[in-house]
N, C-alpha and C. Protein backbone atom coordinates (compact mmCIF):
# COMPACT_ATOMS: atom_id res chain seq x y z
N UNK A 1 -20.41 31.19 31.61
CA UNK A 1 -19.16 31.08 32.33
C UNK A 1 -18.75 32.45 32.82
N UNK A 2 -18.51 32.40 34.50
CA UNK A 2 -17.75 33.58 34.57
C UNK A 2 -16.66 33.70 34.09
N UNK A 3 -15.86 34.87 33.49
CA UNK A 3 -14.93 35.22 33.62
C UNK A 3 -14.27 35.79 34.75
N UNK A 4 -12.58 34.88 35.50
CA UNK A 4 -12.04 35.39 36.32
C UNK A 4 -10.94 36.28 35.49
N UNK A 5 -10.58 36.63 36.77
CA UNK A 5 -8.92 37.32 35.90
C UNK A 5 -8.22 36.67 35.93
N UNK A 6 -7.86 35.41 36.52
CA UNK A 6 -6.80 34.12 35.52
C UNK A 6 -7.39 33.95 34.70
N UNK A 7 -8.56 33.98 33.80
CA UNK A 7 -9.02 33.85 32.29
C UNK A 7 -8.98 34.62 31.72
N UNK A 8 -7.83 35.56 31.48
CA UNK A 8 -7.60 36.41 30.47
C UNK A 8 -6.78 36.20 29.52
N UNK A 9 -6.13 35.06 29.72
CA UNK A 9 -4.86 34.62 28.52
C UNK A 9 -5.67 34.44 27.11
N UNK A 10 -4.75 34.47 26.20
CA UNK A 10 -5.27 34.54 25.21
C UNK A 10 -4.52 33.06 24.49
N UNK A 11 -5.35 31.91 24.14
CA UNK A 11 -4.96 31.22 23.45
C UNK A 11 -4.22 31.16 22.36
N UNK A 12 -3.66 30.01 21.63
CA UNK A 12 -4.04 30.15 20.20
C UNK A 12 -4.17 28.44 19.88
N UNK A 13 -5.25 28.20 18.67
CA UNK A 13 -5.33 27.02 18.59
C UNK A 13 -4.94 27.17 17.37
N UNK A 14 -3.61 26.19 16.98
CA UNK A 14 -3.35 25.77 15.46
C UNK A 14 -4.02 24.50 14.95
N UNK A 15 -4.79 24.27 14.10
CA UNK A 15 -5.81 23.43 13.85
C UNK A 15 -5.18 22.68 12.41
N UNK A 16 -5.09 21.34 12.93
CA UNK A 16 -4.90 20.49 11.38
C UNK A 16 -4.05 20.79 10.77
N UNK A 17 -2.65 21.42 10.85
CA UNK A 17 -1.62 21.48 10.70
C UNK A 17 -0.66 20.14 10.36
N UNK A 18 -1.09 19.47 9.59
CA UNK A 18 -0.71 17.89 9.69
C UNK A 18 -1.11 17.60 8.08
N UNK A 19 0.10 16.47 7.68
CA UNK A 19 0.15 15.84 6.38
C UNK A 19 -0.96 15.81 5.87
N UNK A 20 -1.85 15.01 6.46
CA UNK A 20 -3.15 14.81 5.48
C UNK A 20 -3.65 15.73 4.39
N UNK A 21 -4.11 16.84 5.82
CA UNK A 21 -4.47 17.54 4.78
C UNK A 21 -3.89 18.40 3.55
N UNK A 22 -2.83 18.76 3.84
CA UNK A 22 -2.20 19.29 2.93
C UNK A 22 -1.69 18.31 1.21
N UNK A 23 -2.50 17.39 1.38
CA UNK A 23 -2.85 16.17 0.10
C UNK A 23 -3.90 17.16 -0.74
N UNK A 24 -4.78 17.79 -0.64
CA UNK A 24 -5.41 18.41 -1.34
C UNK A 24 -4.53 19.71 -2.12
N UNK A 25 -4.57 19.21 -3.57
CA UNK A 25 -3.43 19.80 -4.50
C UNK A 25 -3.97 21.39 -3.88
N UNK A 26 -4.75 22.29 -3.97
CA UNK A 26 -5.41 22.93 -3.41
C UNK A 26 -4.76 24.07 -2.26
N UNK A 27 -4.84 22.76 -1.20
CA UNK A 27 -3.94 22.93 0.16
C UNK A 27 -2.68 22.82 0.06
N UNK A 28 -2.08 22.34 -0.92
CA UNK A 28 -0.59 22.17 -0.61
C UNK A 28 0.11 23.31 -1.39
N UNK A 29 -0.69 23.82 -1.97
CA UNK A 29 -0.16 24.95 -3.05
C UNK A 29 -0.09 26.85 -1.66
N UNK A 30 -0.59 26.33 -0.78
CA UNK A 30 -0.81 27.31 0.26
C UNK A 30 -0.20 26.22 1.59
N UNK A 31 0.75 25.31 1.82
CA UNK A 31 1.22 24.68 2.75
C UNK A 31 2.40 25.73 3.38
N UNK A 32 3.28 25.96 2.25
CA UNK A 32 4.65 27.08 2.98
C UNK A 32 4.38 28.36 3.25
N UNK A 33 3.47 29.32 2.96
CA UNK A 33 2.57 30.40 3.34
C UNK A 33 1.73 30.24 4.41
N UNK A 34 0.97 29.35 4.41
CA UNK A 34 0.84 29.20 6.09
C UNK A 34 1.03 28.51 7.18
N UNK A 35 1.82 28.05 6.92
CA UNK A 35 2.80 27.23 7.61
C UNK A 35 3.78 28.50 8.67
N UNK A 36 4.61 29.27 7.54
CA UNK A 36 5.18 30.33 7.93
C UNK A 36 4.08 31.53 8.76
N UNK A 37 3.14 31.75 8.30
CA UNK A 37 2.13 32.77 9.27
C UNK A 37 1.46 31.84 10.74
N UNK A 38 1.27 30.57 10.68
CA UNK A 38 1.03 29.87 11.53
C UNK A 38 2.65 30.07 12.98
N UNK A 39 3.59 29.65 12.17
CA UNK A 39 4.56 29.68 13.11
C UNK A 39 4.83 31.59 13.65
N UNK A 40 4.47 32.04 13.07
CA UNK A 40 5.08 33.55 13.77
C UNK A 40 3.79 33.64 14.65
N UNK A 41 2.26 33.40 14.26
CA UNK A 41 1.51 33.25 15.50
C UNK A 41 1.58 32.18 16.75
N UNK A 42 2.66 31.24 16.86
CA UNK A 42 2.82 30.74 17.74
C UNK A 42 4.34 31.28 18.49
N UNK A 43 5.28 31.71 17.35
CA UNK A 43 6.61 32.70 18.35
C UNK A 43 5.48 33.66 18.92
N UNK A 44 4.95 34.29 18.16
CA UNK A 44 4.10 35.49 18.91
C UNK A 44 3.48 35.09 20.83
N UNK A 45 2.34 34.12 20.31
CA UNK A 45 2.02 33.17 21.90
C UNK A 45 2.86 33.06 22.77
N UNK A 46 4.01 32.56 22.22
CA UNK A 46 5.09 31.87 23.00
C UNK A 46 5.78 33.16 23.99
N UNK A 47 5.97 34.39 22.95
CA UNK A 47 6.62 35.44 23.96
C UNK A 47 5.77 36.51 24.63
N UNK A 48 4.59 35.99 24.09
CA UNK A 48 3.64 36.55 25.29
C UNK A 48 2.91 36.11 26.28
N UNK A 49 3.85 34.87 26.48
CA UNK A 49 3.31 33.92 27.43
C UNK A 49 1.85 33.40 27.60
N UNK A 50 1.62 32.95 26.25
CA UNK A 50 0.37 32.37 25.90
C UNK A 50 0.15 31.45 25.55
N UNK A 51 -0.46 30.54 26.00
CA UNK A 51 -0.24 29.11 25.63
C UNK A 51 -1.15 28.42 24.38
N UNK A 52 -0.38 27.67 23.47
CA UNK A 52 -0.65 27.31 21.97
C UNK A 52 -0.96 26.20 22.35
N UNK A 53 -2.07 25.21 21.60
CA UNK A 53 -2.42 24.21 21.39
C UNK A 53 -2.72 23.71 19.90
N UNK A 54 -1.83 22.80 20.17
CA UNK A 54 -1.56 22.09 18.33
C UNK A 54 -2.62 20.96 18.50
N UNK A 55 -3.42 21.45 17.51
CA UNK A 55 -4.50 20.45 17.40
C UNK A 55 -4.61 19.11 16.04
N UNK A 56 -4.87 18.07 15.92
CA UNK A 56 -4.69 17.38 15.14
C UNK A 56 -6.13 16.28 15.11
N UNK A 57 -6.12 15.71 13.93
CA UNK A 57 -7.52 14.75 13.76
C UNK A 57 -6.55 13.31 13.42
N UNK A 58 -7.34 12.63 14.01
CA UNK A 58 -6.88 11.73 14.22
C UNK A 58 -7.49 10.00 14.28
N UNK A 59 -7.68 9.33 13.43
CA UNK A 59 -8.13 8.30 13.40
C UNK A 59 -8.17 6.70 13.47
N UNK A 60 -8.63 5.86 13.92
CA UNK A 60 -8.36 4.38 14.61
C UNK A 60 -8.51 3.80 13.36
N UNK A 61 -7.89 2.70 13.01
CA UNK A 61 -8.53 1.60 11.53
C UNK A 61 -9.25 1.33 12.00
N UNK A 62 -9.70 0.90 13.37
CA UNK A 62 -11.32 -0.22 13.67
C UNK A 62 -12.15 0.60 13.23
N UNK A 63 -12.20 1.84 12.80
CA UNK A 63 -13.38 2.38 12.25
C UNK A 63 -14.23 3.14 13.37
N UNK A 64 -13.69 2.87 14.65
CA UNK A 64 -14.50 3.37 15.80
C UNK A 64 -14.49 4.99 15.99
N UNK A 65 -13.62 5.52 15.51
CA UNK A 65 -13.90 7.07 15.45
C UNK A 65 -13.99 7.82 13.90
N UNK A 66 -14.59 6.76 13.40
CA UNK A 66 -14.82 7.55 11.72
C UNK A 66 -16.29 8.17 11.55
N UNK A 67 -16.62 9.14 10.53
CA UNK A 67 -17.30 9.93 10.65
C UNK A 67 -18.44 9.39 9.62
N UNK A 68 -19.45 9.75 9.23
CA UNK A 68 -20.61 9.40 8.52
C UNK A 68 -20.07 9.15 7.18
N UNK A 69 -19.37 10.68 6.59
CA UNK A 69 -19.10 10.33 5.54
C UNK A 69 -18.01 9.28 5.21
N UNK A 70 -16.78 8.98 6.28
CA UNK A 70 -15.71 8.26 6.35
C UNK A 70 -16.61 6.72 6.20
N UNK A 71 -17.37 6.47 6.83
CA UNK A 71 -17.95 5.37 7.15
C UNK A 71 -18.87 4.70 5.17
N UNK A 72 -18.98 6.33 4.65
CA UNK A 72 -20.09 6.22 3.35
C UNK A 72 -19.13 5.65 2.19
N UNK A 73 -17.76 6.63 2.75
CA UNK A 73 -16.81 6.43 1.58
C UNK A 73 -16.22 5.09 1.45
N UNK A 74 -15.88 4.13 2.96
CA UNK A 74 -15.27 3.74 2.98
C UNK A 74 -13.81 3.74 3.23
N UNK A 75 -13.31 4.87 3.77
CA UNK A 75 -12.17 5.17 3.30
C UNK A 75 -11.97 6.12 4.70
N UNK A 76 -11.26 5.58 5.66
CA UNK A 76 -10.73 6.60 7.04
C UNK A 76 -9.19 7.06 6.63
N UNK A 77 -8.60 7.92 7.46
CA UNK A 77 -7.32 8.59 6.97
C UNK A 77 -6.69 9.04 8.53
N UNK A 78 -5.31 9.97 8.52
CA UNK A 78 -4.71 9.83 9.81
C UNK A 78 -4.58 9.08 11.01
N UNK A 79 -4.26 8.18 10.71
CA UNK A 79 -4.11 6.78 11.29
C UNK A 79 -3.11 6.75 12.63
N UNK A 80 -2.71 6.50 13.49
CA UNK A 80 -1.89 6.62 14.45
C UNK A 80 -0.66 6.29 14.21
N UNK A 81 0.57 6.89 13.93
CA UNK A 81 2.04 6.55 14.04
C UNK A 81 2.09 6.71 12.24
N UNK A 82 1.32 6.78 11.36
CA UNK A 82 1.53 7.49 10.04
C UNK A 82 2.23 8.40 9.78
N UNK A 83 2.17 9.05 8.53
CA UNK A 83 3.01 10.28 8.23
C UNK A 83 1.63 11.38 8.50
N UNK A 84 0.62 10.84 7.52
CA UNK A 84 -1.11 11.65 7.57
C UNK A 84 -0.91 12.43 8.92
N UNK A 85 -0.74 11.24 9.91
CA UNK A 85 -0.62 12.24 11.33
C UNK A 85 -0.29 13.19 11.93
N UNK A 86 1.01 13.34 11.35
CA UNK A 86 2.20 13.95 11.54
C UNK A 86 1.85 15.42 11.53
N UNK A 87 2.49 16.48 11.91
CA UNK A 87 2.42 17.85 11.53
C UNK A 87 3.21 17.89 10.69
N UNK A 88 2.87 18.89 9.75
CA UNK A 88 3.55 19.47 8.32
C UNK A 88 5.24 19.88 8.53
N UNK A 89 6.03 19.54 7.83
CA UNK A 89 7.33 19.59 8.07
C UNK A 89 7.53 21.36 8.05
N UNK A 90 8.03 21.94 9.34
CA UNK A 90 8.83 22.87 9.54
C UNK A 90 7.61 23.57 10.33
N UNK A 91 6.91 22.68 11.03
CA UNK A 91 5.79 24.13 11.94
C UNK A 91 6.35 23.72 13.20
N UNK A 92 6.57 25.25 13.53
CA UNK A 92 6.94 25.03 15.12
C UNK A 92 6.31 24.52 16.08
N UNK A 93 6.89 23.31 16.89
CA UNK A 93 5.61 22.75 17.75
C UNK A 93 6.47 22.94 19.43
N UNK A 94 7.12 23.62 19.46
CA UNK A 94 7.90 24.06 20.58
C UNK A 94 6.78 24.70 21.46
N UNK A 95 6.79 23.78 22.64
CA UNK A 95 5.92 24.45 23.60
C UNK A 95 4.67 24.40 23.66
N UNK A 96 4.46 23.53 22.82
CA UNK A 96 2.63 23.65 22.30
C UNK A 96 2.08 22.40 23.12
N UNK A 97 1.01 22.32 22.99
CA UNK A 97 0.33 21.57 24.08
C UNK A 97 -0.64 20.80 23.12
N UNK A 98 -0.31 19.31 22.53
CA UNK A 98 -0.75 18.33 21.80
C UNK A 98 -2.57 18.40 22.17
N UNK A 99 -3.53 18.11 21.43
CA UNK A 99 -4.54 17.63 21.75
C UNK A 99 -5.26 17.10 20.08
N UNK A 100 -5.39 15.66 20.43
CA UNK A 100 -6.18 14.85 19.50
C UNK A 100 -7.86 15.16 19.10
N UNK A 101 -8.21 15.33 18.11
CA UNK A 101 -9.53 15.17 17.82
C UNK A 101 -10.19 14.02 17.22
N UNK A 102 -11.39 13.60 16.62
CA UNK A 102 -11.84 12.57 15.77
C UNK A 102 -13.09 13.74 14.85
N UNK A 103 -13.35 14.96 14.78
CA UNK A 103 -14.57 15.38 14.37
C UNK A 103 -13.58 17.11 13.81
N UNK A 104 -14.68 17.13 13.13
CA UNK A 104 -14.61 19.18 12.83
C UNK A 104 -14.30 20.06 14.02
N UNK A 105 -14.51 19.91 14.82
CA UNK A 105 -14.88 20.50 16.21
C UNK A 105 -13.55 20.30 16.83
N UNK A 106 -12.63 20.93 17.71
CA UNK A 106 -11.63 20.45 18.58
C UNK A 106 -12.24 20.01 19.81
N UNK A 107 -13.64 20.79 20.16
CA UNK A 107 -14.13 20.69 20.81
C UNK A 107 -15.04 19.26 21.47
N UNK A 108 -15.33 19.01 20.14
CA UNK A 108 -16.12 17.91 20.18
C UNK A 108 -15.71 16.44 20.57
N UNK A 109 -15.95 15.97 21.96
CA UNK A 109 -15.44 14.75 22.59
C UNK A 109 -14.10 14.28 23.08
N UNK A 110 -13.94 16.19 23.45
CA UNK A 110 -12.40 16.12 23.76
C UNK A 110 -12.66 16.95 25.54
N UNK A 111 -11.09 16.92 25.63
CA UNK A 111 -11.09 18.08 27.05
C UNK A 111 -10.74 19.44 26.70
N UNK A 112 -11.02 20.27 25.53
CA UNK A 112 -10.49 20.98 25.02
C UNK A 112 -10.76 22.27 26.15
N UNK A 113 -12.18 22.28 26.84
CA UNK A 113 -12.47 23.49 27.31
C UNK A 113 -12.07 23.47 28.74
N UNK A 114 -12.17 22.41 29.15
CA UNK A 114 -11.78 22.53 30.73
C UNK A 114 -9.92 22.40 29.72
N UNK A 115 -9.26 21.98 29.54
CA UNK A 115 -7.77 22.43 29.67
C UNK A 115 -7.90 23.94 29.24
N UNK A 116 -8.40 24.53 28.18
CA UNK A 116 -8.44 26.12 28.13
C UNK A 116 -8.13 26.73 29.45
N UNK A 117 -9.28 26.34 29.96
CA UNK A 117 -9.85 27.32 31.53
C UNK A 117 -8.65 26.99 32.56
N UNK A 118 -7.90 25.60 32.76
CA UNK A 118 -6.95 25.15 33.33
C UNK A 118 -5.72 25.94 32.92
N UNK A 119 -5.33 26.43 31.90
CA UNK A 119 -4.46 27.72 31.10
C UNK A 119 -4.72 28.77 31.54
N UNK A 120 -6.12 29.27 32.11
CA UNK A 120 -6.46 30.57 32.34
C UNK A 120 -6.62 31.13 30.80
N UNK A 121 -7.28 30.54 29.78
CA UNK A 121 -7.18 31.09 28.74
C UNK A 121 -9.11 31.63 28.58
N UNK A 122 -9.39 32.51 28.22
CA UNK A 122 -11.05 33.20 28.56
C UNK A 122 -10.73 33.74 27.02
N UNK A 123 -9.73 33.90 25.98
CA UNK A 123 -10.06 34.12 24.90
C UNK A 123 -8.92 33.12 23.46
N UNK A 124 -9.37 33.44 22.49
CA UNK A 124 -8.89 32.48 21.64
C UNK A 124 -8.46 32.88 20.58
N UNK A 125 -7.74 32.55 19.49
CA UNK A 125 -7.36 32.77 18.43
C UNK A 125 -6.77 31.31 17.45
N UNK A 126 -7.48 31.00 16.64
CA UNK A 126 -7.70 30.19 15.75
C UNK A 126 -7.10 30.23 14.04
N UNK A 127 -6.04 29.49 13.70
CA UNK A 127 -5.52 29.51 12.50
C UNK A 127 -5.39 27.85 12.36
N UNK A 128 -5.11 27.33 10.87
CA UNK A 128 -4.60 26.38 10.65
C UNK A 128 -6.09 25.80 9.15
N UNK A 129 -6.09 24.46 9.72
CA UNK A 129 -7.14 23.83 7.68
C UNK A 129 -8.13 23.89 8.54
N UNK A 130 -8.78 22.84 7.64
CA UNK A 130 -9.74 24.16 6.69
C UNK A 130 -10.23 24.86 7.29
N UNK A 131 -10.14 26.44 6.78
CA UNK A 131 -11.24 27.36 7.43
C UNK A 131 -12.63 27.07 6.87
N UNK A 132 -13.00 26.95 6.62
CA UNK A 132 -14.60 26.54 5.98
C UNK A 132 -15.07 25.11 6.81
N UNK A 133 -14.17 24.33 7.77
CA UNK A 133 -14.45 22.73 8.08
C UNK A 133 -14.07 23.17 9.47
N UNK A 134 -12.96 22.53 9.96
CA UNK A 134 -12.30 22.51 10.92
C UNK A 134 -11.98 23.53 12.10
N UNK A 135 -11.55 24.92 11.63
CA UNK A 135 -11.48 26.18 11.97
C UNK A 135 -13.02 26.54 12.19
N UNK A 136 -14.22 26.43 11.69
CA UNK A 136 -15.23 27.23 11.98
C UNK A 136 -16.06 26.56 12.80
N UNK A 137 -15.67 25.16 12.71
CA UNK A 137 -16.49 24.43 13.46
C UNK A 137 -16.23 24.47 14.86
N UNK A 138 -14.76 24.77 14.99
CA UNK A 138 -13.80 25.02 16.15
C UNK A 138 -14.29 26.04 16.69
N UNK A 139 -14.58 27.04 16.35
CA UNK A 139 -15.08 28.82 16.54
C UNK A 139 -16.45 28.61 16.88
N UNK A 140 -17.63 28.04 15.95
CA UNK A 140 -18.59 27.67 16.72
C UNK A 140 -18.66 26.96 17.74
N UNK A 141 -18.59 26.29 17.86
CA UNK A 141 -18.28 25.53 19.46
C UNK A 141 -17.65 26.41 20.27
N UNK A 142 -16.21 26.91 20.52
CA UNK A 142 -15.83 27.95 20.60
C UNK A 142 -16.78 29.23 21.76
N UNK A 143 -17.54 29.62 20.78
CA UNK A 143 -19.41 30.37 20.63
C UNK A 143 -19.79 29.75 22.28
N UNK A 144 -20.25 28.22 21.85
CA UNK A 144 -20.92 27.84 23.01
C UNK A 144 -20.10 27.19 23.83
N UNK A 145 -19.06 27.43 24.00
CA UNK A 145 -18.29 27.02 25.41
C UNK A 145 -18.12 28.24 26.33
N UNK A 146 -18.70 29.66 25.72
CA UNK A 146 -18.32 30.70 26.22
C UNK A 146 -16.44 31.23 26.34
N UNK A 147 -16.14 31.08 24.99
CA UNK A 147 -14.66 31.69 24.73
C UNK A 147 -14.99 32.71 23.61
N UNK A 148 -14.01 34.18 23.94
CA UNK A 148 -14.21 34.50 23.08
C UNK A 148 -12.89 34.38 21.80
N UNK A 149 -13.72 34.23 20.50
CA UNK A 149 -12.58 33.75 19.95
C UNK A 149 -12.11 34.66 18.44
N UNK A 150 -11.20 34.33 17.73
CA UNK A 150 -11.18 35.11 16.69
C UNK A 150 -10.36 34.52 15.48
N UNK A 151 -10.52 34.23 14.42
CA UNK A 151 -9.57 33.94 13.76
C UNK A 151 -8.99 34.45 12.95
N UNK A 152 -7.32 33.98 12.52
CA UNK A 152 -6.17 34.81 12.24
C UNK A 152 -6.74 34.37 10.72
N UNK A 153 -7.25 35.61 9.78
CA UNK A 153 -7.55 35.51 8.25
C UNK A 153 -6.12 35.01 7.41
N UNK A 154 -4.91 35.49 7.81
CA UNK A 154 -3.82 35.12 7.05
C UNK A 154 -2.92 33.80 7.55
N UNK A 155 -3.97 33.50 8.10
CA UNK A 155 -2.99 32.34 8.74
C UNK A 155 -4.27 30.51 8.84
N UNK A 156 -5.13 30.89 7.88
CA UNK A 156 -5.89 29.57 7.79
C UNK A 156 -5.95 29.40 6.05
N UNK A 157 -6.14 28.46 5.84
CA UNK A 157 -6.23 27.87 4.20
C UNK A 157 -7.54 26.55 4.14
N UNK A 158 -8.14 26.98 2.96
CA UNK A 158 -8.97 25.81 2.74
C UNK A 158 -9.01 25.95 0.94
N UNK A 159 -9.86 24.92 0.68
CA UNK A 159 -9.21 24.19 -0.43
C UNK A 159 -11.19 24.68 -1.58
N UNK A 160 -11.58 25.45 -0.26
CA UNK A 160 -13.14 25.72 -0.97
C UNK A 160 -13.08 27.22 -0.59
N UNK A 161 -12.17 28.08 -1.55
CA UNK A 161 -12.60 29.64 -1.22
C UNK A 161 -13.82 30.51 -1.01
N UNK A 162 -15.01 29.67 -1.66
CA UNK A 162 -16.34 30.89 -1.62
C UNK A 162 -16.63 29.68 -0.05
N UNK A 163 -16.63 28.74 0.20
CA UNK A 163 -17.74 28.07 1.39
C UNK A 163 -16.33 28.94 2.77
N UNK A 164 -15.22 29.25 2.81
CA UNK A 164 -14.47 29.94 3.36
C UNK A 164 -15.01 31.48 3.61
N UNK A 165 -15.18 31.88 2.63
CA UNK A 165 -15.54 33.48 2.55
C UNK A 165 -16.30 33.63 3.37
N UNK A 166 -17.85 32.94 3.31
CA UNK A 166 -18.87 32.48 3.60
C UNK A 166 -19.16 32.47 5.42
N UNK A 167 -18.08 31.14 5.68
CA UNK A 167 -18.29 30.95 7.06
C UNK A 167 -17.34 31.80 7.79
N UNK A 168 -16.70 32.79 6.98
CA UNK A 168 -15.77 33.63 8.07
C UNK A 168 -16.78 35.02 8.12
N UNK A 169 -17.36 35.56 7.27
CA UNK A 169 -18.84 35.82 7.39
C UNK A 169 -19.55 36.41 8.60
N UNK A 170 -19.85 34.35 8.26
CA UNK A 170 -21.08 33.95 9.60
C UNK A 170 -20.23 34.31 10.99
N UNK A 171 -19.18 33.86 11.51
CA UNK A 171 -18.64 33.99 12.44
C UNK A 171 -18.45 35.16 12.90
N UNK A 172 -18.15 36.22 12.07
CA UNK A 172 -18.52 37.49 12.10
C UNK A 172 -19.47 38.11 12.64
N UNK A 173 -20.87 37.98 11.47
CA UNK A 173 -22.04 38.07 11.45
C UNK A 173 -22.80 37.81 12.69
N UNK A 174 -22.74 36.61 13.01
CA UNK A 174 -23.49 35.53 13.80
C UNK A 174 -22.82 35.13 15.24
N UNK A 175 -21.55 35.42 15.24
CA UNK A 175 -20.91 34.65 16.38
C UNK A 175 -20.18 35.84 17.31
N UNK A 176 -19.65 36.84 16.46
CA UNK A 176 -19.39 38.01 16.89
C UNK A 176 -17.87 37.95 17.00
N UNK A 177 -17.62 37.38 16.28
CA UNK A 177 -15.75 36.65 16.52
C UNK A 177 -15.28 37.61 15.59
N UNK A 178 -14.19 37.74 15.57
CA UNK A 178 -12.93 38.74 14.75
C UNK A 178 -12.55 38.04 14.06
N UNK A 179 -12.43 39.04 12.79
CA UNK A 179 -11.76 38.29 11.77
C UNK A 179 -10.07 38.82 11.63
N UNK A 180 -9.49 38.67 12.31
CA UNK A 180 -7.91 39.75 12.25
C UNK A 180 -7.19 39.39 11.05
N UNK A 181 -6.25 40.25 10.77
CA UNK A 181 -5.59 40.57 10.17
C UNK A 181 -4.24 40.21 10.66
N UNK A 182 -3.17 39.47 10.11
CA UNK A 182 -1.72 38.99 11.18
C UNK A 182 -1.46 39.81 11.60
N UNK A 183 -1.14 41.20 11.40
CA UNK A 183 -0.56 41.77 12.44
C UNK A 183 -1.10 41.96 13.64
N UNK A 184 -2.64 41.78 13.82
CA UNK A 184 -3.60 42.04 14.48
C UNK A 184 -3.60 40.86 15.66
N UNK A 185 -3.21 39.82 14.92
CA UNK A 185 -3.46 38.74 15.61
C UNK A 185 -1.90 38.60 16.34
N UNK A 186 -0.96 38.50 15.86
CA UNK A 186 0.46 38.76 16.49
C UNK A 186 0.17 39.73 17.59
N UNK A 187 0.14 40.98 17.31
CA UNK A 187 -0.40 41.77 18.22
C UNK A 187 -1.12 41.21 19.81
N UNK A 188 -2.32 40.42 19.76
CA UNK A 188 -3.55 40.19 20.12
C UNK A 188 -2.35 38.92 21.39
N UNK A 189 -2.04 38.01 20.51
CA UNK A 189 -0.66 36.84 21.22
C UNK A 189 0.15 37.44 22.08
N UNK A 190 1.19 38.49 21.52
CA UNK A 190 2.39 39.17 22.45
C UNK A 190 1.49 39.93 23.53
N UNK A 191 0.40 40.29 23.65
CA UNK A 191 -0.06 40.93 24.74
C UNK A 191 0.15 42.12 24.93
């Protein structure tokens, strides 16, 4: 992808920010901590005229968008018009720009990249669950859509600290993505 100079905005994707997950005793013990670093990276976006996308997973009872293991367990979750669905009580969703998923990926079987490019957004910044699931899978893809992306370390939570450590790492390592630091990433938003 070329980069124009309307693709210089800098995203931010808040990822899975929603009831469900925060059911994992785990996750909920880190729900008001990043909840609160999540929302100052989206005031941040917001006054640097950067446009946020609240991302959410989201699932049908017919079973038609459940996943291998959903399908193994028996057992699908975030259901449409639920609470599961819902975003976590007190995250700012002012201004944010809704987009549904069914997979790890935001990317995956959505319009995620052509609306990016429609933003003028050519780079990214990534917080919200799991970093080890959701968040990295987001960043890889991310990788091959040609964005460059980075995620905010104080502003994602997962419920598996070493498979976290791990894939923030690889993304590092392997993908060439930033691992920031909030102020870094606030910073990176206000422009």
């Amino acid at each position: 992808m070329t980069h124009h100079p309307a693709q210089s905005r800098t995203a931010l994707l808040a990822i899975d920010m929603q009831n469900s997950y925060f059911e994992f005793p785990e996750l909920e013990e880190q729900r008001e901590s990043v909840t609160a670093k999540v929302n100052e990276l989206i005031a941040a976006a917001r006054r640097g005229g950067n446009p946020v996308v609240l991302v959410r997973t989201q699932h049908e009872r017919d079973r038609s968008t459940w996943t291998v293991n959903m399908h193994d367990d028996d057992e699908g979750f975030a259901y449409p018009g639920t609470e599961q669905a819902q975003y976590v009580t007190g995250l700012d969703t002012e201004g944010g720009v809704g987009l549904v998923k069914t997979r790890d990926s935001a990317f995956f079987d959505t319009d995620l990249a052509a609306r990016l490019r429609n933003l003028g957004a050519g780079h990214l910044v990534l917080c919200g669950v799991s970093t080890h699931s959701c968040v990295s899978q987001t960043a890889v893809d991310a990788f091959a859509h040609n964005f460059r992306a980075a995620v905010a370390r104080d502003a994602v939570a997962s419920e598996n600290p070493d498979l976290s450590r791990a894939l923030l790492a690889f993304l590092a390592d392997e993908m060439r993505q930033e691992i920031l630091e909030q102020a870094e990433a606030v910073s990176r938003l206000r422009g």
